[in-house]
N, C-alpha and C. Protein backbone atom coordinates (compact mmCIF):
# COMPACT_ATOMS: atom_id res chain seq x y z
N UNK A 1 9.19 16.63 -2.94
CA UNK A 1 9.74 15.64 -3.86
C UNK A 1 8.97 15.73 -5.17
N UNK A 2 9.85 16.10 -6.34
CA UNK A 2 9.07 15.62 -7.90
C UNK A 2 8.60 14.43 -7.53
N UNK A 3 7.02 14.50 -8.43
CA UNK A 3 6.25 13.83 -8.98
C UNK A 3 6.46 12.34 -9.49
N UNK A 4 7.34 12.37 -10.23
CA UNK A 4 8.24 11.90 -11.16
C UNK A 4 8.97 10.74 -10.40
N UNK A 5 10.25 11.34 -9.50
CA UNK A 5 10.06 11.07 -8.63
C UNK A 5 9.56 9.83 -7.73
N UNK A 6 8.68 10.04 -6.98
CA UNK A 6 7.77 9.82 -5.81
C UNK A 6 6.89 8.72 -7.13
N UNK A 7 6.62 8.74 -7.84
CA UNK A 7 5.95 7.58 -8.97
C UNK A 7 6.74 6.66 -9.01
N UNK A 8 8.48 7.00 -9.35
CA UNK A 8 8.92 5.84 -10.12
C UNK A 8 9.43 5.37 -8.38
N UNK A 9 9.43 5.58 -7.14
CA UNK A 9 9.86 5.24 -6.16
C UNK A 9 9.01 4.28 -5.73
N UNK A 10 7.55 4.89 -5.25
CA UNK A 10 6.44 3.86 -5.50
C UNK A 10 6.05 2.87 -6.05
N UNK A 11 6.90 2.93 -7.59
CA UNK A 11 6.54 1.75 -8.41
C UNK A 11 7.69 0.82 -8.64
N UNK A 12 8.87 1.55 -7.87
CA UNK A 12 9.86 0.39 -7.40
C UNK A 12 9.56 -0.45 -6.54
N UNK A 13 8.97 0.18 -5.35
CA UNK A 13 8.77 -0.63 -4.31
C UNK A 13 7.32 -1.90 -4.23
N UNK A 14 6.37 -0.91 -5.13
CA UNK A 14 5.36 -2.06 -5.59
C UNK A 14 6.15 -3.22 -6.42
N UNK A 15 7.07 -2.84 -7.40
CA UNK A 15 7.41 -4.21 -8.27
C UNK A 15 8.67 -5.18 -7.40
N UNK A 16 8.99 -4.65 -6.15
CA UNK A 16 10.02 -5.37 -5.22
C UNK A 16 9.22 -6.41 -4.58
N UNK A 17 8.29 -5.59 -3.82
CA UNK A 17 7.87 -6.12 -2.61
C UNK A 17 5.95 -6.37 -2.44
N UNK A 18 5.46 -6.45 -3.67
CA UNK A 18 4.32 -6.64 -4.30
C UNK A 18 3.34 -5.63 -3.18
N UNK A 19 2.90 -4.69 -3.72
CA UNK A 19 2.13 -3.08 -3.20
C UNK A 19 2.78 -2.71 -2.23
N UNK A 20 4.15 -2.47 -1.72
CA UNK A 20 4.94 -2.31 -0.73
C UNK A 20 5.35 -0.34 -1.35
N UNK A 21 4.57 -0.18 -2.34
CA UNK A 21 4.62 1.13 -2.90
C UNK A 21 3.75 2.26 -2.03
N UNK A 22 2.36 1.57 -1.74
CA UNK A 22 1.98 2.38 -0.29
C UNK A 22 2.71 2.56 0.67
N UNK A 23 3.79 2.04 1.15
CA UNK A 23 4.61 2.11 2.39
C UNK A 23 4.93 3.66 1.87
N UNK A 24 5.73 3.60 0.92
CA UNK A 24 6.34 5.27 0.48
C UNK A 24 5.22 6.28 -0.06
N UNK A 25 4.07 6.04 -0.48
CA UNK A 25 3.32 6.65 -1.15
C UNK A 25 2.79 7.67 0.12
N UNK A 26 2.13 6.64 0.81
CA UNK A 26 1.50 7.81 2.08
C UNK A 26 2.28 8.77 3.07
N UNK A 27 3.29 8.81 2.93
CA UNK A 27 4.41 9.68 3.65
C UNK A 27 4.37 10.76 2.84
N UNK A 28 4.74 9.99 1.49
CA UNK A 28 5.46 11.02 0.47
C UNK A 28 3.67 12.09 0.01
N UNK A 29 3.04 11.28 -0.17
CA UNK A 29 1.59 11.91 -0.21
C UNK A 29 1.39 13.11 0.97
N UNK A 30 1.90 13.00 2.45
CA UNK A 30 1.46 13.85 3.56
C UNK A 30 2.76 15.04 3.10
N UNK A 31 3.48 14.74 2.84
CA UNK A 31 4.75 15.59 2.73
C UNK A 31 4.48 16.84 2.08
N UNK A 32 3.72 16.33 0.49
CA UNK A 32 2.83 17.33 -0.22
C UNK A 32 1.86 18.03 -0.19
N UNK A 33 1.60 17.92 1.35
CA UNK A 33 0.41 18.42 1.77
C UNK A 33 -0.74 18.50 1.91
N UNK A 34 -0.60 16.60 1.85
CA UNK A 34 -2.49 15.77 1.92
C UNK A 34 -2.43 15.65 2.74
N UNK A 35 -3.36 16.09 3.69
CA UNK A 35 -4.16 15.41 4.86
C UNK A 35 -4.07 13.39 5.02
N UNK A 36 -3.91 12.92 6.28
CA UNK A 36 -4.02 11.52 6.60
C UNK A 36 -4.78 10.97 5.64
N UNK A 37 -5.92 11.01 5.64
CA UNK A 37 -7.09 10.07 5.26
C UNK A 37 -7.06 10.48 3.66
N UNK A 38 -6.91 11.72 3.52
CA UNK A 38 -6.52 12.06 1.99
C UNK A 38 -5.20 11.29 1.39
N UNK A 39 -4.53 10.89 2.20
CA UNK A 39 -3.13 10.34 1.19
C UNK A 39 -3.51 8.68 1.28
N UNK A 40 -4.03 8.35 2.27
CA UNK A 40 -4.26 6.56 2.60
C UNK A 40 -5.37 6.76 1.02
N UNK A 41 -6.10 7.23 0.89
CA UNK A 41 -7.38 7.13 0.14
C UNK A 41 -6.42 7.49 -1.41
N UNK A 42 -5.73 7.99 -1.63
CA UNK A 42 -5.26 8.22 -2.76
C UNK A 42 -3.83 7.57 -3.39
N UNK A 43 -3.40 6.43 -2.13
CA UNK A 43 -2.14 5.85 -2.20
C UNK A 43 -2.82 4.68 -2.81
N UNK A 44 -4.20 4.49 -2.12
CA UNK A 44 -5.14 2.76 -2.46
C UNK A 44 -5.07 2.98 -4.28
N UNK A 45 -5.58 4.14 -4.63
CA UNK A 45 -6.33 3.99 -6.05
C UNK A 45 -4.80 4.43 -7.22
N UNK A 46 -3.84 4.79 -6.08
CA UNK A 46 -2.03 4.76 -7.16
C UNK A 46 -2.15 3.58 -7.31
N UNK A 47 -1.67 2.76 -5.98
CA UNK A 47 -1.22 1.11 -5.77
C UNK A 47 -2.06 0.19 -6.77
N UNK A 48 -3.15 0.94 -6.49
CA UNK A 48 -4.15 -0.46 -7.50
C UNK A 48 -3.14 -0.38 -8.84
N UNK A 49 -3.29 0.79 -9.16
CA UNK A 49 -2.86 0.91 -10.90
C UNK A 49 -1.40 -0.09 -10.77
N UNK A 50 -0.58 0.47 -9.82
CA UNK A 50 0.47 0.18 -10.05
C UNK A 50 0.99 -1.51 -10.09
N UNK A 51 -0.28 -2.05 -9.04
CA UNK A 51 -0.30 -3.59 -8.32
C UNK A 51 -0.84 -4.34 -10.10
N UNK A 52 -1.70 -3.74 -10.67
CA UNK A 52 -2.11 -4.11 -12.00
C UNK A 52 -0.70 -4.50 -13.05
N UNK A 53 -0.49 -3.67 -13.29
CA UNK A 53 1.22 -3.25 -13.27
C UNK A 53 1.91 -4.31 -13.16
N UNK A 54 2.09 -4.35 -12.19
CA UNK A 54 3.01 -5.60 -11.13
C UNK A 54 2.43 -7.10 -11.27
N UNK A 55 1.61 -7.26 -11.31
CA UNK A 55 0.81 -8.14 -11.82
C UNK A 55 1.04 -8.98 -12.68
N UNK A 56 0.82 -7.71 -13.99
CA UNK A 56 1.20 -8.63 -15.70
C UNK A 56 2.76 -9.17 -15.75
N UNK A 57 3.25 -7.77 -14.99
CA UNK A 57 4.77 -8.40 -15.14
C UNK A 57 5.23 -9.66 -14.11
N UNK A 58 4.73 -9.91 -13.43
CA UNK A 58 5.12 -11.25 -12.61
C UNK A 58 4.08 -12.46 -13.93
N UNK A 59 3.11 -12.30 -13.93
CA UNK A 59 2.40 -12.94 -14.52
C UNK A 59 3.06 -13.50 -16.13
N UNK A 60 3.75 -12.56 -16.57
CA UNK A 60 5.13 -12.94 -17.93
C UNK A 60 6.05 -13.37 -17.48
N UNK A 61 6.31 -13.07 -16.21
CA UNK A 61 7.86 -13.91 -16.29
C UNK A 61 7.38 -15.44 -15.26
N UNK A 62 6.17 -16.05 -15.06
CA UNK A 62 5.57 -16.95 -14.00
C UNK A 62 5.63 -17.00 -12.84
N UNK A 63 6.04 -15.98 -12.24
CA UNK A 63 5.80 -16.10 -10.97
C UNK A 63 4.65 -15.77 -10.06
N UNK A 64 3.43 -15.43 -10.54
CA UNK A 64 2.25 -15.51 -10.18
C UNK A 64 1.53 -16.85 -10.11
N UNK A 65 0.85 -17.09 -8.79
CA UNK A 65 0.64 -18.52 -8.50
C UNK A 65 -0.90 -17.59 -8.23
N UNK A 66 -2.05 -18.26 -8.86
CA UNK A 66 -3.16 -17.92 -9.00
C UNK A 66 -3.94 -18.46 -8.30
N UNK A 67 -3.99 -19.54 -8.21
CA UNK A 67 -4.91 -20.23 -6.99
C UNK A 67 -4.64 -20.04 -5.63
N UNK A 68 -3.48 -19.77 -5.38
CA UNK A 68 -3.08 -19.40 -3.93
C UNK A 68 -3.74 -18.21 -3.80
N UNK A 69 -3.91 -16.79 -5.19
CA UNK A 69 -4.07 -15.48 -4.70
C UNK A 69 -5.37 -15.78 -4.22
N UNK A 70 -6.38 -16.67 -5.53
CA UNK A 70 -7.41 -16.68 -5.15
C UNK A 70 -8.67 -17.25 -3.80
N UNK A 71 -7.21 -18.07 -2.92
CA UNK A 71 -7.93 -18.12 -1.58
C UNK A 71 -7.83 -16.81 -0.84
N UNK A 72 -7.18 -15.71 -0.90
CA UNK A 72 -6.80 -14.37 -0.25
C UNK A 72 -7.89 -13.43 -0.67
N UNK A 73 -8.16 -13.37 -1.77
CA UNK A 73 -8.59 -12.23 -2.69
C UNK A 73 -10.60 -12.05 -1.96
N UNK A 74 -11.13 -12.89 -1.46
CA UNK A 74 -12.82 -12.80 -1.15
C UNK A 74 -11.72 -12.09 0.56
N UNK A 75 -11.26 -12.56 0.95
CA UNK A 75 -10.86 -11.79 2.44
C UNK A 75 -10.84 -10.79 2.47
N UNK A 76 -10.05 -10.60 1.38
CA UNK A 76 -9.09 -9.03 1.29
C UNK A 76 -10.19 -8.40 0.57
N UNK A 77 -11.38 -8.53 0.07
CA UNK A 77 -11.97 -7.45 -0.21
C UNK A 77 -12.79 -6.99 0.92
N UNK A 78 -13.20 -8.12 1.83
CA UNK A 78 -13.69 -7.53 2.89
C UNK A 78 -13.26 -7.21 3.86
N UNK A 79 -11.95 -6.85 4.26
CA UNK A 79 -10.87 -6.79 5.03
C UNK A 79 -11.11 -4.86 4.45
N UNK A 80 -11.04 -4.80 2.85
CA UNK A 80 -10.67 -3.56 2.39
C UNK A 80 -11.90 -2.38 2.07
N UNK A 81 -13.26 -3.47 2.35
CA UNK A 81 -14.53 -2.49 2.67
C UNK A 81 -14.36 -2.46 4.56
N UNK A 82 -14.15 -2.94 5.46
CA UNK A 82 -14.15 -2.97 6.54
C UNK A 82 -12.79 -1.39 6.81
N UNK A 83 -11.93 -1.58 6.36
CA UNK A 83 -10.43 -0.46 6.22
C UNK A 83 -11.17 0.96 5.77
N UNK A 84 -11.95 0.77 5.12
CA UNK A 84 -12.64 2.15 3.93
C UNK A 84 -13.87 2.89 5.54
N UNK A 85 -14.36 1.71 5.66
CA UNK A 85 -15.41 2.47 6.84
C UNK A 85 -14.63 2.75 8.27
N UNK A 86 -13.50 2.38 8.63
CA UNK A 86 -12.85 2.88 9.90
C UNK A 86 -12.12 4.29 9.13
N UNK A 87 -11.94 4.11 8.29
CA UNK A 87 -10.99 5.18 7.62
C UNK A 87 -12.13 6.86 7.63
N UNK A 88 -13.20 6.37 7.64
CA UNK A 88 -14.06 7.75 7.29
C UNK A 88 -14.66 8.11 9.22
N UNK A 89 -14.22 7.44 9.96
CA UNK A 89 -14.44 7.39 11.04
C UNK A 89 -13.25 7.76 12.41
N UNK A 90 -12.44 7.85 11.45
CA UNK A 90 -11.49 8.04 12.97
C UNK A 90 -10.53 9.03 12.39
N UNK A 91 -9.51 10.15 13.50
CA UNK A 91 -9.00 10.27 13.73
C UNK A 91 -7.79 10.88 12.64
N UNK A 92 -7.14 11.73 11.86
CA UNK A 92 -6.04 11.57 11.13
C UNK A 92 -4.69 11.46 12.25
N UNK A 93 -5.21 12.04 13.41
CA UNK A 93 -3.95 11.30 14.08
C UNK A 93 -3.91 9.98 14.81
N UNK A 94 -5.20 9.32 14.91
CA UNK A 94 -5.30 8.13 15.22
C UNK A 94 -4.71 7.43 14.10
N UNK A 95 -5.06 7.61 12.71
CA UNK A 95 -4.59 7.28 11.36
C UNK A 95 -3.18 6.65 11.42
N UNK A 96 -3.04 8.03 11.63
CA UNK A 96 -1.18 8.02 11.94
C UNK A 96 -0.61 7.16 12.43
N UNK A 97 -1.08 7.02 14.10
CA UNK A 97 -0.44 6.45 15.10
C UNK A 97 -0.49 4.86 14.53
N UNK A 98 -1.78 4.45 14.13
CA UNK A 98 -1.72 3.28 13.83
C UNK A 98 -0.79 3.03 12.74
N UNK A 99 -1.22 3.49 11.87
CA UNK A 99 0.14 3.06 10.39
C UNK A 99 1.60 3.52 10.93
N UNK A 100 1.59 4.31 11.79
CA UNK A 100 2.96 4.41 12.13
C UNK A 100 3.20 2.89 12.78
N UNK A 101 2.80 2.40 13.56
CA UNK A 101 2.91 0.96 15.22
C UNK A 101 2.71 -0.20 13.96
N UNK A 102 1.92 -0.45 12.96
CA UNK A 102 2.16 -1.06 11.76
C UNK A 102 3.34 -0.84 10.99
N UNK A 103 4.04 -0.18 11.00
CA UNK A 103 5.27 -0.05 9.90
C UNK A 103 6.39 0.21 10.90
N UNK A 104 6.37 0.27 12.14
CA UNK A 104 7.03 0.15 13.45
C UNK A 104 7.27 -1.85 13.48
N UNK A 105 6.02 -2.05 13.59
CA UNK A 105 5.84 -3.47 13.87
C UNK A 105 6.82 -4.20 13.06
N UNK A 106 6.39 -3.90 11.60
CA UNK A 106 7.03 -4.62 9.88
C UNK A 106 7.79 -4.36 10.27
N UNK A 107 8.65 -3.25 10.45
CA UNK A 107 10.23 -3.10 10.05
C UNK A 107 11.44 -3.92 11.69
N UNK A 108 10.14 -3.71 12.82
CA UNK A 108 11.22 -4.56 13.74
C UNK A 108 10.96 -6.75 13.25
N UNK A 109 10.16 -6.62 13.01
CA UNK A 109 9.75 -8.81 12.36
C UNK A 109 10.83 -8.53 11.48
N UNK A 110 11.15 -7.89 10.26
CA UNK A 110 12.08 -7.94 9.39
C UNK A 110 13.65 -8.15 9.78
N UNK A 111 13.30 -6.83 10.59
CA UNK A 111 15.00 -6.93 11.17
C UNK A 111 15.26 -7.87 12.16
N UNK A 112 14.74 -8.79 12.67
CA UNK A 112 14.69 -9.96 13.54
C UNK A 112 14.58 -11.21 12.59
N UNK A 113 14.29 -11.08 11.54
CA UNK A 113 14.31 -12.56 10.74
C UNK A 113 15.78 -12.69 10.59
């Protein structure tokens, strides 16, 4: 898949479904011939840019509620140093299996709502 592409797909799905751009990024990342842990590690530092992104533009049109993020945001960083040290530790097909049974999981809760 162009570049091109695989960016503006990613950055559809980040501005839909707020960083829902990793869902496509790390597939489309292995496709090109990154290794597991190489595409998770390089989908985080797209998404950021892109979640920045996503951000201002919710943030102009008001739909960013700030105090809510900011009870999430002390979790999620340690949620995302805790993710970084299993990540250098296990498996690219353990990798797999899990983000696969995670995006297995998401997509059957969805289709049941």
């Amino acid at each position: 898949m162009k570049k091109h592409i695989m960016g503006l797909l990613c950055g559809l799905l980040n501005g839909l479904f707020g960083s829902g751009g990793g869902i496509a990024a790390v597939p489309l990342l292995e496709a090109t011939g990154s290794e597991a842990k190489e595409s998770h590690a390089t989908s985080v530092a797209f998404i950021f840019i892109l979640s920045i992104a996503t951000t201002i533009s919710y943030l102009l049109g008001d739909k960013l509620d700030f105090i809510t993020a900011a009870k999430y945001i002390p979790y999620g960083i340690i949620g995302a140093v805790i993710g970084a040290i299993f990540l250098k530790n296990i498996s690219n097909s353990v990798l797999r299996r899990i983000f696969g049974g995670i995006m297995l999981a998401a997509a059957i809760r969805i289709l049941l709502k």
